[in-house]
Protein backbone atom coordinates (compact mmCIF):
# COMPACT_ATOMS: atom_id res chain seq x y z
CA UNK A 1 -41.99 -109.06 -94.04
CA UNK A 2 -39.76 -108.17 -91.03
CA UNK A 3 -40.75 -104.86 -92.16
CA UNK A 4 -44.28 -105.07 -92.43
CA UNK A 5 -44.80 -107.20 -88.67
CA UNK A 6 -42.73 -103.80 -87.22
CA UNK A 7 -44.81 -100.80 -88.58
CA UNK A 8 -48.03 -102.56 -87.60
CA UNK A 9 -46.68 -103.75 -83.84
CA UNK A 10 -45.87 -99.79 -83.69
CA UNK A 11 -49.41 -98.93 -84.28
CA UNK A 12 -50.65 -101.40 -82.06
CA UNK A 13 -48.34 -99.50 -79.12
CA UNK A 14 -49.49 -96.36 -79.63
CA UNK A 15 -53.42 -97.51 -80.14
CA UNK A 16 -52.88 -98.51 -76.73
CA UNK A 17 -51.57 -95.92 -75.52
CA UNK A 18 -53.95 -93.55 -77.01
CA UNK A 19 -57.19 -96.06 -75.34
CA UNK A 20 -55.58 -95.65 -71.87
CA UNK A 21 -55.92 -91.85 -71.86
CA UNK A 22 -59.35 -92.16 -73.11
CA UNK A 23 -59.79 -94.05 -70.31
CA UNK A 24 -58.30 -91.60 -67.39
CA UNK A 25 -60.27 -88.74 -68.67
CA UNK A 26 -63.37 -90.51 -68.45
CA UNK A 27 -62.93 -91.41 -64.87
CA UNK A 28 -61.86 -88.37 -64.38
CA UNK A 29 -65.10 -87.04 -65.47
CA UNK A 30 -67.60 -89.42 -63.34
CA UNK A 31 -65.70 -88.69 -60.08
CA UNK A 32 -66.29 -85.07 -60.28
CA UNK A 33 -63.26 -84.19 -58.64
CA UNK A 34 -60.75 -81.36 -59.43
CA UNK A 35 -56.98 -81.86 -58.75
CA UNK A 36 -56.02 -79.97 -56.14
CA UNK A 37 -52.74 -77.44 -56.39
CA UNK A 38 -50.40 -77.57 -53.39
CA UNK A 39 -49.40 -74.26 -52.27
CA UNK A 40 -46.56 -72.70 -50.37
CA UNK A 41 -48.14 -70.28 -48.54
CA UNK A 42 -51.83 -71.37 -47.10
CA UNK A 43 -54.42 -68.94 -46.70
CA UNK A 44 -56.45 -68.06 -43.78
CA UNK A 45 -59.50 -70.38 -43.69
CA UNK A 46 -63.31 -68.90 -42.70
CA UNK A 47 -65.76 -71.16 -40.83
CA UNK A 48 -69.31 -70.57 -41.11
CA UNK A 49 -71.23 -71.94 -37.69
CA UNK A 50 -74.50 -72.56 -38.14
CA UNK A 51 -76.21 -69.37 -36.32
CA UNK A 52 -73.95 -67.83 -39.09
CA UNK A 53 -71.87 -65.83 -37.33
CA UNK A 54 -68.10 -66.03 -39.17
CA UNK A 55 -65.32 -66.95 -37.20
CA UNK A 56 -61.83 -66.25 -38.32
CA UNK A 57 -59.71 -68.87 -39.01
CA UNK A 58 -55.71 -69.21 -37.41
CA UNK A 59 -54.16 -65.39 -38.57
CA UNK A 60 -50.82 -63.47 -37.47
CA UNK A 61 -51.04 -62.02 -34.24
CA UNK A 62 -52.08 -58.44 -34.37
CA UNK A 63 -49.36 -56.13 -32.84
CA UNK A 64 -49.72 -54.37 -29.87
CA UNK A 65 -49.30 -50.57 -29.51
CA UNK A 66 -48.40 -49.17 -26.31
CA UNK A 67 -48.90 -45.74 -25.73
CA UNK A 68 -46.85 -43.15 -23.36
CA UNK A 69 -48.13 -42.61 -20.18
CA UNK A 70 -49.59 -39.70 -19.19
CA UNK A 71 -47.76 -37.10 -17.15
CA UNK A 72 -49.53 -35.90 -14.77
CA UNK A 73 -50.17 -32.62 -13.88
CA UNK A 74 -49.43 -30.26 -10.70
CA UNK A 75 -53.22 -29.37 -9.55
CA UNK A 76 -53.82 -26.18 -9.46
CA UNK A 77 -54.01 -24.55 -5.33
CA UNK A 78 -56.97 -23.12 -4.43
CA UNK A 79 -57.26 -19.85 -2.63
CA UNK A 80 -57.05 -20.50 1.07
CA UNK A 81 -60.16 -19.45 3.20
CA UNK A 82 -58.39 -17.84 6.12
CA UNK A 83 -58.20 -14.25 5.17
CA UNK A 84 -54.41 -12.51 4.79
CA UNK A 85 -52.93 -10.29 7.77
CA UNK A 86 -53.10 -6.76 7.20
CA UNK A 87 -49.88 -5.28 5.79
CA UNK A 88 -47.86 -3.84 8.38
CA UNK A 89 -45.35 -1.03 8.18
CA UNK A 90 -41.73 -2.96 8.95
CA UNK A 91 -40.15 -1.55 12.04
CA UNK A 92 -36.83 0.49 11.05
CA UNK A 93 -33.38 -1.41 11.31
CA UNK A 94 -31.56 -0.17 13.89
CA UNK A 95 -28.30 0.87 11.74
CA UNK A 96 -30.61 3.27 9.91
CA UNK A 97 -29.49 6.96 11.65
CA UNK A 98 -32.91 8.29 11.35
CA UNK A 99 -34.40 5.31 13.20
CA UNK A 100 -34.95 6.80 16.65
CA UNK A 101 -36.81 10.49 16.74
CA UNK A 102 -34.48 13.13 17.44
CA UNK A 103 -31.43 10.76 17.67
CA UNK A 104 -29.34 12.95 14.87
CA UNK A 105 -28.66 15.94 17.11
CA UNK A 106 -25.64 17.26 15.32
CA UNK A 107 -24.94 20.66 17.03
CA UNK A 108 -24.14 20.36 20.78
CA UNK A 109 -22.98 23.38 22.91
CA UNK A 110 -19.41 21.68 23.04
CA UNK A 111 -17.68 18.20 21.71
CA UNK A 112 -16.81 16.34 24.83
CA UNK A 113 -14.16 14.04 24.62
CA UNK A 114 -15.01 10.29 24.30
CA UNK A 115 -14.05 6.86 24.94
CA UNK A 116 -15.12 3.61 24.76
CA UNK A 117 -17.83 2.21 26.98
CA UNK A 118 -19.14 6.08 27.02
CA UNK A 119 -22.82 6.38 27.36
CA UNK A 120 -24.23 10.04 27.03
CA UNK A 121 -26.23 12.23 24.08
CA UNK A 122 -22.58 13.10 22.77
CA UNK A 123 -22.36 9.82 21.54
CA UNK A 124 -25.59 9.64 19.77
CA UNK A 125 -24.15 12.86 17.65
CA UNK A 126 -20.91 11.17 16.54
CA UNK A 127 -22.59 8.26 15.52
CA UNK A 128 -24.67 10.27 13.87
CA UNK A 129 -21.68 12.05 11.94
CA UNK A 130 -20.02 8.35 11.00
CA UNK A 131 -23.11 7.40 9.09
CA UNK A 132 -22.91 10.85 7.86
CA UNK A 133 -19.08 10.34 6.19
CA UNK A 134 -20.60 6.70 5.31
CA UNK A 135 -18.26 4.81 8.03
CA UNK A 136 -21.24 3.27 9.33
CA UNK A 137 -23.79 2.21 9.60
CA UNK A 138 -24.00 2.30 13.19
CA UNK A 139 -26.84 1.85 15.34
CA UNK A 140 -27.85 5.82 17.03
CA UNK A 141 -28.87 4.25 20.74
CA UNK A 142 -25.93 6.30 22.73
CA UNK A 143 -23.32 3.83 23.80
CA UNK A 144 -19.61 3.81 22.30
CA UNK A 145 -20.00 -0.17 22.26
CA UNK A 146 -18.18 -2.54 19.68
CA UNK A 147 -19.77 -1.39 16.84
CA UNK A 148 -19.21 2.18 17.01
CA UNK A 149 -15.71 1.58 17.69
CA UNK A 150 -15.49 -0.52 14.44
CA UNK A 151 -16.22 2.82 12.96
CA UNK A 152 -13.91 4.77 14.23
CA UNK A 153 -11.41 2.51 13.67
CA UNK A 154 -12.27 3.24 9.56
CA UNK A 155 -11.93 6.88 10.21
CA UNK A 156 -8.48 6.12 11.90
CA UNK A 157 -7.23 3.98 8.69
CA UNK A 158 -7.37 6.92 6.88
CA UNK A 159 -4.35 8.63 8.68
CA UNK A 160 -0.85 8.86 7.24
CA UNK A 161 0.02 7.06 10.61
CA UNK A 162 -1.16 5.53 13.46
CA UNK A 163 -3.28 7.72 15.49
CA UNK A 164 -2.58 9.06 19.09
CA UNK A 165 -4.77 7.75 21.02
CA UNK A 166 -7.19 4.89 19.17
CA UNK A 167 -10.20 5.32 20.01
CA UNK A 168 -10.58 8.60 21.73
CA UNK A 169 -12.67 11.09 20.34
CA UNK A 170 -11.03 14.01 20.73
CA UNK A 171 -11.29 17.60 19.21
CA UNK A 172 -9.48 16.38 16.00
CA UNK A 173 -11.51 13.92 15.52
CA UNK A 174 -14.77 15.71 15.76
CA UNK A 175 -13.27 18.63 13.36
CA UNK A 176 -12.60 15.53 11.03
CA UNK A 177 -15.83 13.98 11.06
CA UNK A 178 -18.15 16.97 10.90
CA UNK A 179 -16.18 18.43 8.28
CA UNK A 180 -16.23 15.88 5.68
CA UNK A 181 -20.03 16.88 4.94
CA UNK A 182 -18.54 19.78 4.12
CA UNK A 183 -18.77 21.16 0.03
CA UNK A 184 -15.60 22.11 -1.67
CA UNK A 185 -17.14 25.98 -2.42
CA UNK A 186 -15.72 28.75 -1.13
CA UNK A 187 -17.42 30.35 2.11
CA UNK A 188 -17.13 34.33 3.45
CA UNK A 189 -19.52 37.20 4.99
CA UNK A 190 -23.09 36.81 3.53
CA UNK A 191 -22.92 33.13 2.81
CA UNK A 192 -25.88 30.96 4.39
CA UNK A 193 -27.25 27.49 4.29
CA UNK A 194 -26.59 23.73 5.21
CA UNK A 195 -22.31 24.37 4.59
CA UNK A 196 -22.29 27.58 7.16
CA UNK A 197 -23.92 25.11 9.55
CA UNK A 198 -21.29 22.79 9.28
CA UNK A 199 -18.66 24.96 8.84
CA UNK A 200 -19.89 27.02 12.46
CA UNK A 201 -19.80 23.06 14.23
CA UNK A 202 -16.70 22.44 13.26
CA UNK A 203 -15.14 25.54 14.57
CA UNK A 204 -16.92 24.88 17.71
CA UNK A 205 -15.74 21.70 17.54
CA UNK A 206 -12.51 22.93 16.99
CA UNK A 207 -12.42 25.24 20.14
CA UNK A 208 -13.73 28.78 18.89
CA UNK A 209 -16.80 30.17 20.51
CA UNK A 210 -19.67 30.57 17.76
CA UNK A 211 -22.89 30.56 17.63
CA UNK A 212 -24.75 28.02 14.90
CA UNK A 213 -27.36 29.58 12.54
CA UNK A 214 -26.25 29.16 9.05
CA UNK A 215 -25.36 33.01 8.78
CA UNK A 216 -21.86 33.68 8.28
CA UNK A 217 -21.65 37.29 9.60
CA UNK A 218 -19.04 38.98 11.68
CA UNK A 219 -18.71 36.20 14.46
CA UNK A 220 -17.86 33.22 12.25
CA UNK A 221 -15.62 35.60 10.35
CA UNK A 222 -13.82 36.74 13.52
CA UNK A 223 -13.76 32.68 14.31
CA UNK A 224 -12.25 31.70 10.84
CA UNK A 225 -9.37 34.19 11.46
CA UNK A 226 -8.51 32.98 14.66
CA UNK A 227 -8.49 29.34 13.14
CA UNK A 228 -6.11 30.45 10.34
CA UNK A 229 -4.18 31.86 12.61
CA UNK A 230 -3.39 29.41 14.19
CA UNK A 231 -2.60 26.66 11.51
CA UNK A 232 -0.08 29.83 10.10
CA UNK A 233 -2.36 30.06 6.64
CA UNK A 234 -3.00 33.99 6.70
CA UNK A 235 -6.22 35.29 8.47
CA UNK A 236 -8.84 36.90 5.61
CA UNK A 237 -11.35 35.49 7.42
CA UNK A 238 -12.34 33.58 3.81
CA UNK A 239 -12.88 29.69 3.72
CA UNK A 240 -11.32 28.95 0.78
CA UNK A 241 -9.02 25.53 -0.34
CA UNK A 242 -6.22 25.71 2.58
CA UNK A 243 -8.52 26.37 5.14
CA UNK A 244 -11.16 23.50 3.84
CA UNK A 245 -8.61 21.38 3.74
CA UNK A 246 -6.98 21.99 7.16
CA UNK A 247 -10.75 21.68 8.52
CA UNK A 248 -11.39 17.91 7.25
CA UNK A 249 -7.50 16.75 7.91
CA UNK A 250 -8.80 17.82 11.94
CA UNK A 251 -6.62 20.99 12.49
CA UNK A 252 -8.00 22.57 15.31
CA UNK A 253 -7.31 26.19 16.84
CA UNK A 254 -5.57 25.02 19.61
């Protein structure tokens, strides 16, 4: 019997239990309600107003992208209205030795003797022959002034010793300077151009009486004897190495 009263208490239990679900689903039913799930993450709601114009609903803020700056650019100059000057012709320096007309007048009936502070047309020929051996440049305006004497005092470095007098210009000197224009080719009767020029100053220069046309003819012959004579080198009358040399070391004839 104890049996019996348990089996059908069981069934009564689960009867029960099986009436109360009935029961929740059909509440469940008449409400009309779903269950709602929870989420983690919510999503962006939409509202619709009423002229039904959608308004987003609470969203990340957008990021903002800043761009570079511009750099700006250099405007571009316009021509300018007042018409350019006229080219002019610059005005020569006055260390160029062609820079006054007719300064460069090389052959002078003698080679005075100079000194410092000397103004005269003499002058204007030596400095004429410095730019001519390239111890210039020196200004051609006639006056043995600082400058000039800065290039003699290059001419005078060039001796084996100190010289004589510094800063004289004397018939050595003259020999010296007109001489180094001089070519290294050999010179005798029938020989003209620029070299029997210099050659026939330089002997003037050097104290022989000569006259200066580029022609070396009996005269300059007679002259170059007389200078070999007297530096003790023979007396051919030919310009050859010794004499050349003897010419642009300042030998004169004495």
């Amino acid at each position: 019997m104890i049996g019996l009263r348990n089996s059908h208490d069981r069934r009564g239990g689960i009867a029960s239990a099986a009436a109360v679900v009935v029961l929740g689903l059909t509440l469940t039913a008449c409400s009309g309600t779903t269950p709602q799930t929870t989420s983690a993450v919510e999503s962006p709601t939409v509202t619709a107003t009423a002229t039904g114009t959608v308004q987003p609903g609470p969203t990340e803020p957008i990021p903002t992208v800043t761009a570079d700056p511009l750099t700006p650019t250099k405007p571009t100059p316009r021509p300018s209205a007042t018409p350019s000057a006229t080219p002019t012709t610059p005005a020569p320096t006055p260390t160029d030795p062609g820079s006054v007309a007719g300064a460069c007048e090389r052959t002078l009936p003698a080679y005075p003797a100079l000194e410092r502070g000397a103004t005269a047309p003499a002058v204007r020929s030596l400095q004429c022959f410095l730019n001519d051996a390239d111890y210039g440049p020196v200004a051609v305006d006639g006056v043995y002034g600082a400058q000039t004497r800065a290039a003699v005092t290059k001419v005078e470095s060039t001796f084996e010793g100190p010289a004589p007098k510094p800063g004289r210009i004397d018939a050595g000197m003259w020999v010296l300077l007109i001489s180094r224009s001089l070519g290294d080719g050999t010179l005798k009767v029938g020989s003209k151009g620029a070299d029997v020029v210099t050659l026939q100053r330089a002997l003037r220069a050097a104290g022989g009486t000569i006259t200066v046309d580029g022609d070396f003819g009996s005269e300059t012959k007679k002259v170059v004897k007389r200078f070999q004579q007297a530096n003790r080198i023979g007396d051919d009358g030919v310009v050859g190495d010794e004499t050349l040399f003897l010419l642009k070391m300042g030998a004169t004839i004495g």
